[in-house]
PDB file of N, CA and C in Angstrom:
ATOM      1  N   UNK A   1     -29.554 -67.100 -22.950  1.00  0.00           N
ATOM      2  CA  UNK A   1     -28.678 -66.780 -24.059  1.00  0.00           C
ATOM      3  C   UNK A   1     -29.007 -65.376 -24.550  1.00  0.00           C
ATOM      4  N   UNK A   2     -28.068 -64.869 -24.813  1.00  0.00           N
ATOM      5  CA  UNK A   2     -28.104 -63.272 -24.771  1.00  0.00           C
ATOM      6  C   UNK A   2     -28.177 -63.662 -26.274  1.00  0.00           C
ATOM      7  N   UNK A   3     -29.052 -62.550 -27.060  1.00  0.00           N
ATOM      8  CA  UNK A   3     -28.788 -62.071 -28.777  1.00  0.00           C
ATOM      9  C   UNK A   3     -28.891 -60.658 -29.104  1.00  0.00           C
ATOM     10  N   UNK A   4     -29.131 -60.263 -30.415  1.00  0.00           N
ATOM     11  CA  UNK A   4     -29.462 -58.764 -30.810  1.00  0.00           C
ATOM     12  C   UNK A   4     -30.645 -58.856 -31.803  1.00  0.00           C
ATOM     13  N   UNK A   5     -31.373 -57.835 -32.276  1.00  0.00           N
ATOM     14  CA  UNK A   5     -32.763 -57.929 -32.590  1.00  0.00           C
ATOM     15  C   UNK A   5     -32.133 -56.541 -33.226  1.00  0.00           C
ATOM     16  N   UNK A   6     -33.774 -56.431 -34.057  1.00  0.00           N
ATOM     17  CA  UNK A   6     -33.727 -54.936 -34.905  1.00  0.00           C
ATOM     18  C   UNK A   6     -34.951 -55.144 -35.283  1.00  0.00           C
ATOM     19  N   UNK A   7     -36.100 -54.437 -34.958  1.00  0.00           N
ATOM     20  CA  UNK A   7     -37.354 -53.888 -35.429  1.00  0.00           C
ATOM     21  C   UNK A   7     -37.279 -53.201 -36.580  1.00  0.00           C
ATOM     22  N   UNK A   8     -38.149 -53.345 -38.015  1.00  0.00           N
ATOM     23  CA  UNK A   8     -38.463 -52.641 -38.797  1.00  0.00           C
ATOM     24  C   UNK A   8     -40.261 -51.956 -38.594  1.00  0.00           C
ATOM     25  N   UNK A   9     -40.190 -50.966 -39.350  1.00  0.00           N
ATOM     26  CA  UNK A   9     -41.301 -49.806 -39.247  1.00  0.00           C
ATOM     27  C   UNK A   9     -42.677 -50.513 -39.576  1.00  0.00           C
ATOM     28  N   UNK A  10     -42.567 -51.956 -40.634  1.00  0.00           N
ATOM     29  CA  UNK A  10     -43.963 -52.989 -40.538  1.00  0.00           C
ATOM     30  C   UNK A  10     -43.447 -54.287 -39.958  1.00  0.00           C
ATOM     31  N   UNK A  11     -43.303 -54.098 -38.883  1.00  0.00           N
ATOM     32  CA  UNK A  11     -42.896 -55.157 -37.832  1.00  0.00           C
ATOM     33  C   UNK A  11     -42.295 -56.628 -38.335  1.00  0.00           C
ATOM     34  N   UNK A  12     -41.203 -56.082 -39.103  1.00  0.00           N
ATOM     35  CA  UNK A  12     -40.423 -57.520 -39.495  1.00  0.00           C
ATOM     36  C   UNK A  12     -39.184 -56.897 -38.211  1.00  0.00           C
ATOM     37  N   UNK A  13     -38.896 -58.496 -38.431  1.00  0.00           N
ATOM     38  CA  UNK A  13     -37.783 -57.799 -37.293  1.00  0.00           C
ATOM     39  C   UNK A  13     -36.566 -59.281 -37.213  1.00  0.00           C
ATOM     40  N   UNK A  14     -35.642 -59.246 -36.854  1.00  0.00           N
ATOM     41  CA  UNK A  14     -34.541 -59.937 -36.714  1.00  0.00           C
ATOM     42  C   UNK A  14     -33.576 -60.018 -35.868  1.00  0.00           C
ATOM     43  N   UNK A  15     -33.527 -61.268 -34.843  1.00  0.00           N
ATOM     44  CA  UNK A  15     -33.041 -61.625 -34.212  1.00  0.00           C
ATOM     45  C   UNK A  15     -31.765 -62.633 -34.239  1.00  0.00           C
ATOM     46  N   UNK A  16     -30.559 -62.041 -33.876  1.00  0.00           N
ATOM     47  CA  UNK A  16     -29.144 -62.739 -34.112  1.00  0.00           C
ATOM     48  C   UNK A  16     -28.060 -62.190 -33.171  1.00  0.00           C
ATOM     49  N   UNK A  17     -26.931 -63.341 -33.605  1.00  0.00           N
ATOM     50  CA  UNK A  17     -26.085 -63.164 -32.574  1.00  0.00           C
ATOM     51  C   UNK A  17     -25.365 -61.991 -32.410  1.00  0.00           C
ATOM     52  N   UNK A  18     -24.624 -62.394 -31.636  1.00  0.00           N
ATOM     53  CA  UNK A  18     -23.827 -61.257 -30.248  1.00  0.00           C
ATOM     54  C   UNK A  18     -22.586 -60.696 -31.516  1.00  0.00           C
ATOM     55  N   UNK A  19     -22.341 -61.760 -32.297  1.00  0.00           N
ATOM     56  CA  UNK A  19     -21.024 -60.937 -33.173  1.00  0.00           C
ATOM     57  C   UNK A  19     -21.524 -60.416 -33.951  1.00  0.00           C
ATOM     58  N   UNK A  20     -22.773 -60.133 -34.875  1.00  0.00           N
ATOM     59  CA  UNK A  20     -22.705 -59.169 -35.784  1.00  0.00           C
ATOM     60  C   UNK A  20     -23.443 -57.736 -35.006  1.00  0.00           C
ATOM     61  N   UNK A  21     -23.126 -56.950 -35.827  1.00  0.00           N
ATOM     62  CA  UNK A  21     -23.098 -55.748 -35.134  1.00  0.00           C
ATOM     63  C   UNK A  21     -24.818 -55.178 -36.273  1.00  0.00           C
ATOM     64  N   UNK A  22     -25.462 -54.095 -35.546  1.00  0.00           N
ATOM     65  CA  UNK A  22     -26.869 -54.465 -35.922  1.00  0.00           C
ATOM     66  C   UNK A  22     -26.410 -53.458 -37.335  1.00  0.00           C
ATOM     67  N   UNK A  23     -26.168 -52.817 -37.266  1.00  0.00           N
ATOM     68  CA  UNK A  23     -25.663 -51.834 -38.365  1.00  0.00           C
ATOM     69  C   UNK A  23     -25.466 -53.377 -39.879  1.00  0.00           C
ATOM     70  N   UNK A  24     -24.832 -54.200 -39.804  1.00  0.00           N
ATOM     71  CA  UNK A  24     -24.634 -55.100 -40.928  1.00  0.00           C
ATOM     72  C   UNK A  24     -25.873 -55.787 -41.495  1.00  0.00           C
ATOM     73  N   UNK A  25     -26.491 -56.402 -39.924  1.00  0.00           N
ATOM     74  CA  UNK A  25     -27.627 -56.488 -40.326  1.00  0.00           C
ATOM     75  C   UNK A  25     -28.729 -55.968 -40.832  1.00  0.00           C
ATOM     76  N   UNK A  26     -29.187 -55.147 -40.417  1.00  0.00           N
ATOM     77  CA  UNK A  26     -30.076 -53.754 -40.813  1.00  0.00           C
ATOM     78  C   UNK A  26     -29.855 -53.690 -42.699  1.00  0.00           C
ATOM     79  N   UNK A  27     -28.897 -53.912 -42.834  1.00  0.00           N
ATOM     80  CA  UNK A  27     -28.764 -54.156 -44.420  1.00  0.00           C
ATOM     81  C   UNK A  27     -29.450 -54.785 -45.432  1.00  0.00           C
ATOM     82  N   UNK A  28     -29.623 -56.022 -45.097  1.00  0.00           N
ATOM     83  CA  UNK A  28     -30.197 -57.077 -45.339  1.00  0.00           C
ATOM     84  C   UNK A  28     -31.672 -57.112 -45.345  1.00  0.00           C
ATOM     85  N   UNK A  29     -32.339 -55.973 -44.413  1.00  0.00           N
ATOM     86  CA  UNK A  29     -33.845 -56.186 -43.781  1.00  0.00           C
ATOM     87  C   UNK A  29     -34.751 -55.746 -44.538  1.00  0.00           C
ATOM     88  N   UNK A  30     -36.051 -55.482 -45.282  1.00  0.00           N
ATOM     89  CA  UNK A  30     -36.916 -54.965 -45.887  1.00  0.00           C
ATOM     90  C   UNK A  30     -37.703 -53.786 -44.398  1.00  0.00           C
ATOM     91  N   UNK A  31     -37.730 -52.518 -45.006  1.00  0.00           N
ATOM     92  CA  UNK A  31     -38.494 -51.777 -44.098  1.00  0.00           C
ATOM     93  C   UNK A  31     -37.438 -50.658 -43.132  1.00  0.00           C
ATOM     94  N   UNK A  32     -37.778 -49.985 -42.527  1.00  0.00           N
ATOM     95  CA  UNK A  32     -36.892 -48.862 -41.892  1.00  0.00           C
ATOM     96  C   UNK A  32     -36.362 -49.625 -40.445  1.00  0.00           C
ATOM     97  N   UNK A  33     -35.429 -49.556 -39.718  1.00  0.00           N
ATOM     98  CA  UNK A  33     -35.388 -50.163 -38.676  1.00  0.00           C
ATOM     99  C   UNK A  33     -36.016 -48.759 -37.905  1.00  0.00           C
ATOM    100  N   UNK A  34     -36.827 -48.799 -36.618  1.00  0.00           N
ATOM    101  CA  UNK A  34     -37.416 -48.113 -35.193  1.00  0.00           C
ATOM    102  C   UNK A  34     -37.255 -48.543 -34.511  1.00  0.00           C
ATOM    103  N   UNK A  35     -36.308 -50.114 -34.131  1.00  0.00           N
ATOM    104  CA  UNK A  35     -35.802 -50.125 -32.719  1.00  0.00           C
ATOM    105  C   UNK A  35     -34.861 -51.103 -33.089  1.00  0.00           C
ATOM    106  N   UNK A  36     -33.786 -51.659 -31.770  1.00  0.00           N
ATOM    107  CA  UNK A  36     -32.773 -52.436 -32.157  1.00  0.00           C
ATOM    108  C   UNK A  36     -32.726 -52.319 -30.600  1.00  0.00           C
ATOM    109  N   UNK A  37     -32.020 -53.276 -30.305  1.00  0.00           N
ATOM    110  CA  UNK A  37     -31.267 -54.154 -28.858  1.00  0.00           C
ATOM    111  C   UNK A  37     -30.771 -55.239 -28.554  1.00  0.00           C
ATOM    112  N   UNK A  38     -30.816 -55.416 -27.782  1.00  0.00           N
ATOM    113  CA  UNK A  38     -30.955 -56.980 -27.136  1.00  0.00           C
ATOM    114  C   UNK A  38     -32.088 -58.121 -26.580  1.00  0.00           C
ATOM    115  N   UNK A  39     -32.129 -59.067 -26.579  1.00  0.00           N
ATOM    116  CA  UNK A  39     -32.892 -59.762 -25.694  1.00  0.00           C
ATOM    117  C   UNK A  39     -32.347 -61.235 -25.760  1.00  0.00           C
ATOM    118  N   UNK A  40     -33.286 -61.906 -25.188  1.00  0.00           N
ATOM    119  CA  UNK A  40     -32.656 -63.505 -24.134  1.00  0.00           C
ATOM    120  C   UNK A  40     -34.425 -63.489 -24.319  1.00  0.00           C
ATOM    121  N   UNK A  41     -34.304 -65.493 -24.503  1.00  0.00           N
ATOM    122  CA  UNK A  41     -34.982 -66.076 -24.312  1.00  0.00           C
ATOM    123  C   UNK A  41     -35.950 -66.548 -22.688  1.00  0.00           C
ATOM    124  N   UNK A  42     -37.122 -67.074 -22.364  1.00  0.00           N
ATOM    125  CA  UNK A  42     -37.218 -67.544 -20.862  1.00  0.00           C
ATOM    126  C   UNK A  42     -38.788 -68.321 -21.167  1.00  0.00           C
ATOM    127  N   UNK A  43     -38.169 -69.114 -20.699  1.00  0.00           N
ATOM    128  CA  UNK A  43     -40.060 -70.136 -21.257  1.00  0.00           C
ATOM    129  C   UNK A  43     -40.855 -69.807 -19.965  1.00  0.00           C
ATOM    130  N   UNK A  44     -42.250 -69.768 -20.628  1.00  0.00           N
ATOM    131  CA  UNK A  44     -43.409 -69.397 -19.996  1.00  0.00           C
ATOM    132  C   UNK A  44     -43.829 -70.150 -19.245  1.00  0.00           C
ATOM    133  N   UNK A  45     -44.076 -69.622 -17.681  1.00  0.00           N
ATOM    134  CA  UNK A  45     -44.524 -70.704 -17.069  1.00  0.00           C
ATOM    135  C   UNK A  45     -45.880 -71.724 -17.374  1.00  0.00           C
ATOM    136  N   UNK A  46     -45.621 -73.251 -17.422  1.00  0.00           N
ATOM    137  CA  UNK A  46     -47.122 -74.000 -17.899  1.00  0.00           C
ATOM    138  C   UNK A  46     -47.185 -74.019 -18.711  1.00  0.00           C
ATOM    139  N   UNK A  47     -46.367 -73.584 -20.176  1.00  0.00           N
ATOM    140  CA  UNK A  47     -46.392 -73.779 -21.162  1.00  0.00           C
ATOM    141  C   UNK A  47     -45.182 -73.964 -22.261  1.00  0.00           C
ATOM    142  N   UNK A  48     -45.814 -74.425 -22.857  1.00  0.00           N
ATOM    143  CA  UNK A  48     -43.967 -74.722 -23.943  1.00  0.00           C
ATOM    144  C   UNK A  48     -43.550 -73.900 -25.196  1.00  0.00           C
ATOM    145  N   UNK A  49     -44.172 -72.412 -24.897  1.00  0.00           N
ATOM    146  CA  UNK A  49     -43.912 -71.547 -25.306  1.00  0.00           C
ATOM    147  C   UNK A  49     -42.704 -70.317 -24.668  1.00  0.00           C
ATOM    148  N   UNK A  50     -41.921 -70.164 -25.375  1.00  0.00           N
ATOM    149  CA  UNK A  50     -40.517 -68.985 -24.689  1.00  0.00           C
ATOM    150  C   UNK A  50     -41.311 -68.003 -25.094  1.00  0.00           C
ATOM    151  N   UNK A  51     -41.019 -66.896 -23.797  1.00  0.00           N
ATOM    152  CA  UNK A  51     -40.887 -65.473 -24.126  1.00  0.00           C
ATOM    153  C   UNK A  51     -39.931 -64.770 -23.967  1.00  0.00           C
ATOM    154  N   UNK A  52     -39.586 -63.777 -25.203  1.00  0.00           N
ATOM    155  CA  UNK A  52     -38.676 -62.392 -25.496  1.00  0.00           C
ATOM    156  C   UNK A  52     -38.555 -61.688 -24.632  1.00  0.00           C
ATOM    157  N   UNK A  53     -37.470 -61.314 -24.265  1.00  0.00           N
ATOM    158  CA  UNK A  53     -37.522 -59.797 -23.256  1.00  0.00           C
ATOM    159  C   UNK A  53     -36.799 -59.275 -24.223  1.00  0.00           C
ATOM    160  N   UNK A  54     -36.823 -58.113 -24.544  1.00  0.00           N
ATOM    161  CA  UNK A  54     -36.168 -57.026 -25.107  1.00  0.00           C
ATOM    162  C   UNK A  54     -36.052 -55.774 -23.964  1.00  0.00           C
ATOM    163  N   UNK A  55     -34.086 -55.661 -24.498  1.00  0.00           N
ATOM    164  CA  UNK A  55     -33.821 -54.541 -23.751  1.00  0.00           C
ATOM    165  C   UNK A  55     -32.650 -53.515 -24.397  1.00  0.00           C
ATOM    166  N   UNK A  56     -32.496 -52.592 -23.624  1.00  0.00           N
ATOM    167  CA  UNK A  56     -30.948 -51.970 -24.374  1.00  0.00           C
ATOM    168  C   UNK A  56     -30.929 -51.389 -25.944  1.00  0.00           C
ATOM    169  N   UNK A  57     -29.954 -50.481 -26.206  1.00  0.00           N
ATOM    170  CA  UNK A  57     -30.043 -50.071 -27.568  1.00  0.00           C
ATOM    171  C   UNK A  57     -28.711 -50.730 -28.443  1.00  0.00           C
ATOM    172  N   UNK A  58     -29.435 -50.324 -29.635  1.00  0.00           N
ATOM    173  CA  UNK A  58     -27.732 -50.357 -30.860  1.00  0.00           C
ATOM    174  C   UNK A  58     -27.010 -48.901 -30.509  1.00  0.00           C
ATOM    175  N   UNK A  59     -26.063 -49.485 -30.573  1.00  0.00           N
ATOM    176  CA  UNK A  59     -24.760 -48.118 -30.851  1.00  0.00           C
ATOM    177  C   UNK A  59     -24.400 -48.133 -32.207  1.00  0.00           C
ATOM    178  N   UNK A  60     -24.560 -48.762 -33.015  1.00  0.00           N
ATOM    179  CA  UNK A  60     -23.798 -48.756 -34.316  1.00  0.00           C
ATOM    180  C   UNK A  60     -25.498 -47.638 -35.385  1.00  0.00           C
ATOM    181  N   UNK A  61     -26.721 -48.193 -35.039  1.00  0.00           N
ATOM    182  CA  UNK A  61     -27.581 -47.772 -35.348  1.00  0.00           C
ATOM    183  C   UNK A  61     -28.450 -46.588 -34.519  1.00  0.00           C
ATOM    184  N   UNK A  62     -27.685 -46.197 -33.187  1.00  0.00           N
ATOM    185  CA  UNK A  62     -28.288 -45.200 -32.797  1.00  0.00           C
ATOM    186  C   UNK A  62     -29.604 -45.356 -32.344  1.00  0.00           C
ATOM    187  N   UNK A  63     -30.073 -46.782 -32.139  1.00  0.00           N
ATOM    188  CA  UNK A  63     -31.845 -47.042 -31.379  1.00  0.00           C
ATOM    189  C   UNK A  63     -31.873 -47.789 -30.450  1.00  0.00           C
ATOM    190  N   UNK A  64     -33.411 -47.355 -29.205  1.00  0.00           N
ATOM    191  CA  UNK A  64     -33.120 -47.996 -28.611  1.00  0.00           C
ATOM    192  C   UNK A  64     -34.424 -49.092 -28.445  1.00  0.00           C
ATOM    193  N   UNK A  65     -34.352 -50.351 -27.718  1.00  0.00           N
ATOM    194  CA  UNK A  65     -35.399 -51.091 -27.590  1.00  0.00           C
ATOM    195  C   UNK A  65     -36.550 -50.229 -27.007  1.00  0.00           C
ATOM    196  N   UNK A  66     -37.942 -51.039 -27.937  1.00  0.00           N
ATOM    197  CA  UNK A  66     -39.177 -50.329 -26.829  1.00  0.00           C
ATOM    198  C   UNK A  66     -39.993 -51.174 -26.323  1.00  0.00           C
ATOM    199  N   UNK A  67     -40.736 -51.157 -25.759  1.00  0.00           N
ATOM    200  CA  UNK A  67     -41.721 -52.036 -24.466  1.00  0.00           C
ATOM    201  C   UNK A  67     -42.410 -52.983 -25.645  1.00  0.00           C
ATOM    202  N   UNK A  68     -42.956 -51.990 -26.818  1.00  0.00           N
ATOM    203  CA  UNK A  68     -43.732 -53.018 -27.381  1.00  0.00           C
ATOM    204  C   UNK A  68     -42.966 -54.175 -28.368  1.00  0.00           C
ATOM    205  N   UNK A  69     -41.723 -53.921 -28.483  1.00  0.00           N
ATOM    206  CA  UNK A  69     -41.296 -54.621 -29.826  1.00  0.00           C
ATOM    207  C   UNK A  69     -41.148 -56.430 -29.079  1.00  0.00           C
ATOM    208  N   UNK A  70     -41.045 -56.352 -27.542  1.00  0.00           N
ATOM    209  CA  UNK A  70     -41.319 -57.811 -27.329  1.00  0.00           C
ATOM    210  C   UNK A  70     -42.967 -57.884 -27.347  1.00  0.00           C
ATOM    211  N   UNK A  71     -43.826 -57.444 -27.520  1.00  0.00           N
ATOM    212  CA  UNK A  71     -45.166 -57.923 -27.178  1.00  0.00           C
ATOM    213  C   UNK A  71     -45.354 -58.333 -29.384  1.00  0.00           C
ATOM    214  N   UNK A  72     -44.441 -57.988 -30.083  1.00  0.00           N
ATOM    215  CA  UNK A  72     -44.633 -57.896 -31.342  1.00  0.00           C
ATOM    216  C   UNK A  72     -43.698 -59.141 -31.802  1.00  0.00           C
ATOM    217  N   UNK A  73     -42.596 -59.126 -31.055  1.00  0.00           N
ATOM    218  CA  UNK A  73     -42.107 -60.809 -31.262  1.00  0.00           C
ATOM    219  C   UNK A  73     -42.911 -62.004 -30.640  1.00  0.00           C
ATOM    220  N   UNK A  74     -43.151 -61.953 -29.179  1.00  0.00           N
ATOM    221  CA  UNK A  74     -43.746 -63.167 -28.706  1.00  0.00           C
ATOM    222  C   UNK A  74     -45.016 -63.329 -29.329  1.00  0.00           C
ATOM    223  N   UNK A  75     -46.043 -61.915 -29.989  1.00  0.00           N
ATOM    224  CA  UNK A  75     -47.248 -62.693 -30.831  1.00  0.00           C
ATOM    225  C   UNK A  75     -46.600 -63.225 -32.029  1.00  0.00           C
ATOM    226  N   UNK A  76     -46.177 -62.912 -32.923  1.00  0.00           N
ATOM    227  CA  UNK A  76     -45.769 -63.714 -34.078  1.00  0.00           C
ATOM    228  C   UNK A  76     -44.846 -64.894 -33.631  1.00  0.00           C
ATOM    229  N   UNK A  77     -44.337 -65.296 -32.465  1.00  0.00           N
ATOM    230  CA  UNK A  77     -43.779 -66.425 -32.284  1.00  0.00           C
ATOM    231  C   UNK A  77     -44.745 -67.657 -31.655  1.00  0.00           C
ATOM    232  N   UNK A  78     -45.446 -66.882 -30.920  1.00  0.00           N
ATOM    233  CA  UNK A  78     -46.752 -67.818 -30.611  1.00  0.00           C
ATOM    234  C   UNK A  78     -47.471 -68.165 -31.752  1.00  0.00           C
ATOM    235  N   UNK A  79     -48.028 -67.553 -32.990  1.00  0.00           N
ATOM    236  CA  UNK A  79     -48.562 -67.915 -34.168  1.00  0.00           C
ATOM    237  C   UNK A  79     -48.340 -68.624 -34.820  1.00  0.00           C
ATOM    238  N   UNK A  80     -46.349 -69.048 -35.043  1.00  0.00           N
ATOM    239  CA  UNK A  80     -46.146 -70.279 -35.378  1.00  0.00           C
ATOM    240  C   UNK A  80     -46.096 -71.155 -35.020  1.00  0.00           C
ATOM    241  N   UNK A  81     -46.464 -71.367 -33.987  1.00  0.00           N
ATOM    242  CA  UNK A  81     -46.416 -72.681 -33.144  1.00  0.00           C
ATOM    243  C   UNK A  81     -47.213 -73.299 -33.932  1.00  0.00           C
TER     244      UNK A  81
END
């Protein structure tokens, strides 16, 4: 399942669907956005934990995904487990 994401500058960040455009969201967020894209879910092998891929930029916000902003979702998603 494809979504859209938006990194802020103290690593809050927000992940949602394909119809809002990141520009609306970004509104809503506490903190500067430094990256925005896409990503899709994919569970880890041996475990019952999913990992993030992040890819691609916003056009409405002008950013693009970076390498680390999935290593910054999948730790805080592993933490709540």
């Amino acid at each position: 399942m494809e979504l859209k994401y938006i990194m802020c500058d103290n690593n809050s960040f927000a992940i949602f669907s394909l119809t809002e455009t990141h520009s609306d969201m970004c509104r809503g967020m506490y903190g500067k956005p430094v990256s925005a894209g896409f990503c899709n879910f994919a569970r880890k092998a041996d475990t019952e934990y999913a990992n993030v891929h992040c890819y691609g930029e916003s056009v409405t916000l002008r950013l693009k995904s970076r390498e680390e902003d999935e290593q910054i979702i999948n730790k805080k998603l592993e933490n709540n487990y």
